[in-house]
Protein backbone atom coordinates (compact mmCIF):
# COMPACT_ATOMS: atom_id res chain seq x y z
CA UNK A 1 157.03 175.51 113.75
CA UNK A 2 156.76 173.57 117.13
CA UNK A 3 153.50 171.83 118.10
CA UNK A 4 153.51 174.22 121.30
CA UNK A 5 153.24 177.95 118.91
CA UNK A 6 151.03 175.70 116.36
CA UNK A 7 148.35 175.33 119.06
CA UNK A 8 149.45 178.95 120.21
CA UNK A 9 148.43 180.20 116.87
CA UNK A 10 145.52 177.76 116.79
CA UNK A 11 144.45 179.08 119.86
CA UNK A 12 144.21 175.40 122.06
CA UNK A 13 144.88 174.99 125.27
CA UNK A 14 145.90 171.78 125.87
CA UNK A 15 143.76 170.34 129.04
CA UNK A 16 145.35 168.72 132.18
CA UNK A 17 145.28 164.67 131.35
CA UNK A 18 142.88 163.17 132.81
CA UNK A 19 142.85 160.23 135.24
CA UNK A 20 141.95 156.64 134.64
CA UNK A 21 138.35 156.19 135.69
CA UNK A 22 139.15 152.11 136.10
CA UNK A 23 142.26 149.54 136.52
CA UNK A 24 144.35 150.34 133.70
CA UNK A 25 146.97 153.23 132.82
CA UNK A 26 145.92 156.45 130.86
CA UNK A 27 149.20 155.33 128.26
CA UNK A 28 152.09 153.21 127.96
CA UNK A 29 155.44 153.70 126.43
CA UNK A 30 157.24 150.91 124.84
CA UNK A 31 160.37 151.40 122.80
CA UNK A 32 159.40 153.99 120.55
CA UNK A 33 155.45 153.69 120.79
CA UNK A 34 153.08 155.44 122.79
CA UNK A 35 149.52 153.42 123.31
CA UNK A 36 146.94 156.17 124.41
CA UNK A 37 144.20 154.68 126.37
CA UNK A 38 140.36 155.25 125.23
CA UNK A 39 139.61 159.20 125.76
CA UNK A 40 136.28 159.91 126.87
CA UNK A 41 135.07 163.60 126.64
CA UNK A 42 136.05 164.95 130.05
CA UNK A 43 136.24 168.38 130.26
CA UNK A 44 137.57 170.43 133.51
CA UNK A 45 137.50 167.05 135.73
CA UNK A 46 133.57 165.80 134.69
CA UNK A 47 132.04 164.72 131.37
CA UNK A 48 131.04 167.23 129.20
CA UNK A 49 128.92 164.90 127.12
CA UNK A 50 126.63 162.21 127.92
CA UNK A 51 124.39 159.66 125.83
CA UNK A 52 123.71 158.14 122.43
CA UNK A 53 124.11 159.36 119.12
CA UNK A 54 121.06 159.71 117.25
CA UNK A 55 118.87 159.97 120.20
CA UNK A 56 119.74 162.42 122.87
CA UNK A 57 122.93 163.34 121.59
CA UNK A 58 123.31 165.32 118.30
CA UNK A 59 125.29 164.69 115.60
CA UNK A 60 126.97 167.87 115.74
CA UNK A 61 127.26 167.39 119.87
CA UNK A 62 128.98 164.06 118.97
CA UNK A 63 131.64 165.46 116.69
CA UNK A 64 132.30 168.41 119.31
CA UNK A 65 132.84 165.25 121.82
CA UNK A 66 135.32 163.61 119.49
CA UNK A 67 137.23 166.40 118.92
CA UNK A 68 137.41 166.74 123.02
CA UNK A 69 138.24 162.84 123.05
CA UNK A 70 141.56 164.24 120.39
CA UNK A 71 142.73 166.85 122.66
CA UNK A 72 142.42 164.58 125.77
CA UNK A 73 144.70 162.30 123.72
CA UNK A 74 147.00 165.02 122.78
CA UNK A 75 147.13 166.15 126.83
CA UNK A 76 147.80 162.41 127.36
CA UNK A 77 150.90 162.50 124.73
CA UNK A 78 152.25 165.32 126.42
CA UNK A 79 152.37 163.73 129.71
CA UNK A 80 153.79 160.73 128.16
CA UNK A 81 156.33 162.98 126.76
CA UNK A 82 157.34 165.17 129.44
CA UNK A 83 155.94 167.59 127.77
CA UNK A 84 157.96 167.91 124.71
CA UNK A 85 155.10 167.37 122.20
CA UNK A 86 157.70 167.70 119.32
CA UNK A 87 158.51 164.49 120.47
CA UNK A 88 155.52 162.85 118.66
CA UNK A 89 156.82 161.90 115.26
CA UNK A 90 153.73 160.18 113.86
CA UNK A 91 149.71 159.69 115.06
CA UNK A 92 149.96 155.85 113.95
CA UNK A 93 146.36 155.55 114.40
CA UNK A 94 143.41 156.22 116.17
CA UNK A 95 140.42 154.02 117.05
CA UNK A 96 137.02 155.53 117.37
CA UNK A 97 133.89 154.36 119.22
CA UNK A 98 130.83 155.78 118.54
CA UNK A 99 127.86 155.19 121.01
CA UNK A 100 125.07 155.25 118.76
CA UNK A 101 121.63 154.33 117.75
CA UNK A 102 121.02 151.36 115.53
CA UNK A 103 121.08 152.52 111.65
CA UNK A 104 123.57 155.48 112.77
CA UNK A 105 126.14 155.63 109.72
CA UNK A 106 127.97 158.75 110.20
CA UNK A 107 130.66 157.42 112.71
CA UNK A 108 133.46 158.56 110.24
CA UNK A 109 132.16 161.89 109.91
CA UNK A 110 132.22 162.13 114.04
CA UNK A 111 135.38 160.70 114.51
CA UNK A 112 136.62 162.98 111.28
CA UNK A 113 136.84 165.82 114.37
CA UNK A 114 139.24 164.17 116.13
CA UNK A 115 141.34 163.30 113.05
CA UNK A 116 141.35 166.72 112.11
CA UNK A 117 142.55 167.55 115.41
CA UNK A 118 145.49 165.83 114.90
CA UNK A 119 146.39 167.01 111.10
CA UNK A 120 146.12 170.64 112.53
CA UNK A 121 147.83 170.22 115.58
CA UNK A 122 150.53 167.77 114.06
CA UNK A 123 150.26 168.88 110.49
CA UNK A 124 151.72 166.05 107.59
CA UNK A 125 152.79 163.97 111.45
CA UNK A 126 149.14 164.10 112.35
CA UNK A 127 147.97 161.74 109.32
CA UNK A 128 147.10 158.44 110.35
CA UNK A 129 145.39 154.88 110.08
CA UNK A 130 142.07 155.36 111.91
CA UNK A 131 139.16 152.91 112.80
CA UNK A 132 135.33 154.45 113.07
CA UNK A 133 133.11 152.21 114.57
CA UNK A 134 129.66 152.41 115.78
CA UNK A 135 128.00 150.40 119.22
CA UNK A 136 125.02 150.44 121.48
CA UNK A 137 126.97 151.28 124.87
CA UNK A 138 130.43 153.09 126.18
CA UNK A 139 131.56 153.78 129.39
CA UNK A 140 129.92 156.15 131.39
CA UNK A 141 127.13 156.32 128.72
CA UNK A 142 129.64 158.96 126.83
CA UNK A 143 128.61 159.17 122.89
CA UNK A 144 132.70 158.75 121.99
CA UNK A 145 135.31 157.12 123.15
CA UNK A 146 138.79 157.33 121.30
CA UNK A 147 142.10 155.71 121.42
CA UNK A 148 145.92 155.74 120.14
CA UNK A 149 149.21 154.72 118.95
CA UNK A 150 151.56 157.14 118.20
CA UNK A 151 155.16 156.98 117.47
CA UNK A 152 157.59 159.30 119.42
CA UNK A 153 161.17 159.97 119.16
């Protein structure tokens, strides 16, 4: 099945990518490697989460964030495709951030929403390597930031 009727029948839309907030690219392809910038939870052109883990953002707010972060990644591979996501033949790895509050230890379970993104969207191709780690500021005071590398053909 292509990745375009798998999110049909999963019933995601795939978001427009969304712009750099800074001096740096949203991805890069080199060779056969696609380095996804850190994904913030954007949603419809403005954050749709704001603040830290364990104090005025829940736990299950933070994993709804992360799996945002995953699909602003996956509009990000598309662009980086042109549009052919069957293109992607591996999620290499991600690498979570989890803005949270000190003694927070759930940052694999939050970032496990994005990684499940990916297995679902990309099936046995959406396996990867994945970091999870937890800090006491991100960008825009979102609660998750997420990056990746992902292998294309």
């Amino acid at each position: 099945m292509s990745v375009e009727a798998n999110l049909k029948e999963l019933g995601i839309d795939i978001p427009t990518p969304v712009a750099p907030v800074a001096n740096y690219l949203p991805f890069i392809v080199t060779g056969n490697l696609v380095s996804v910038s850190g994904q913030i939870p954007m949603q419809d052109g403005k954050l749709a989460f704001e603040g830290k883990v364990g104090d005025t953002v829940s736990e299950e707010d933070a994993c709804a964030a992360a799996k945002l972060c995953g699909l602003n990644i996956i509009a990000q591979l598309k662009a980086a495709t042109n549009g052919d996501l069957n293109r992607v033949k591996r999620i290499v790895k991600l690498g979570g951030f989890v803005n949270c509050v000190d003694g927070f230890g759930n940052q694999p379970k939050v970032i496990n929403a994005a990684s499940d993104l990916m297995v679902a969207v990309f099936g046995d191709k959406g396996r990867h390597s994945r970091s999870a780690v937890g800090t006491n500021a991100l960008p825009l005071n979102v609660p998750v930031e997420i990056d990746a590398l992902v292998e294309i053909e």
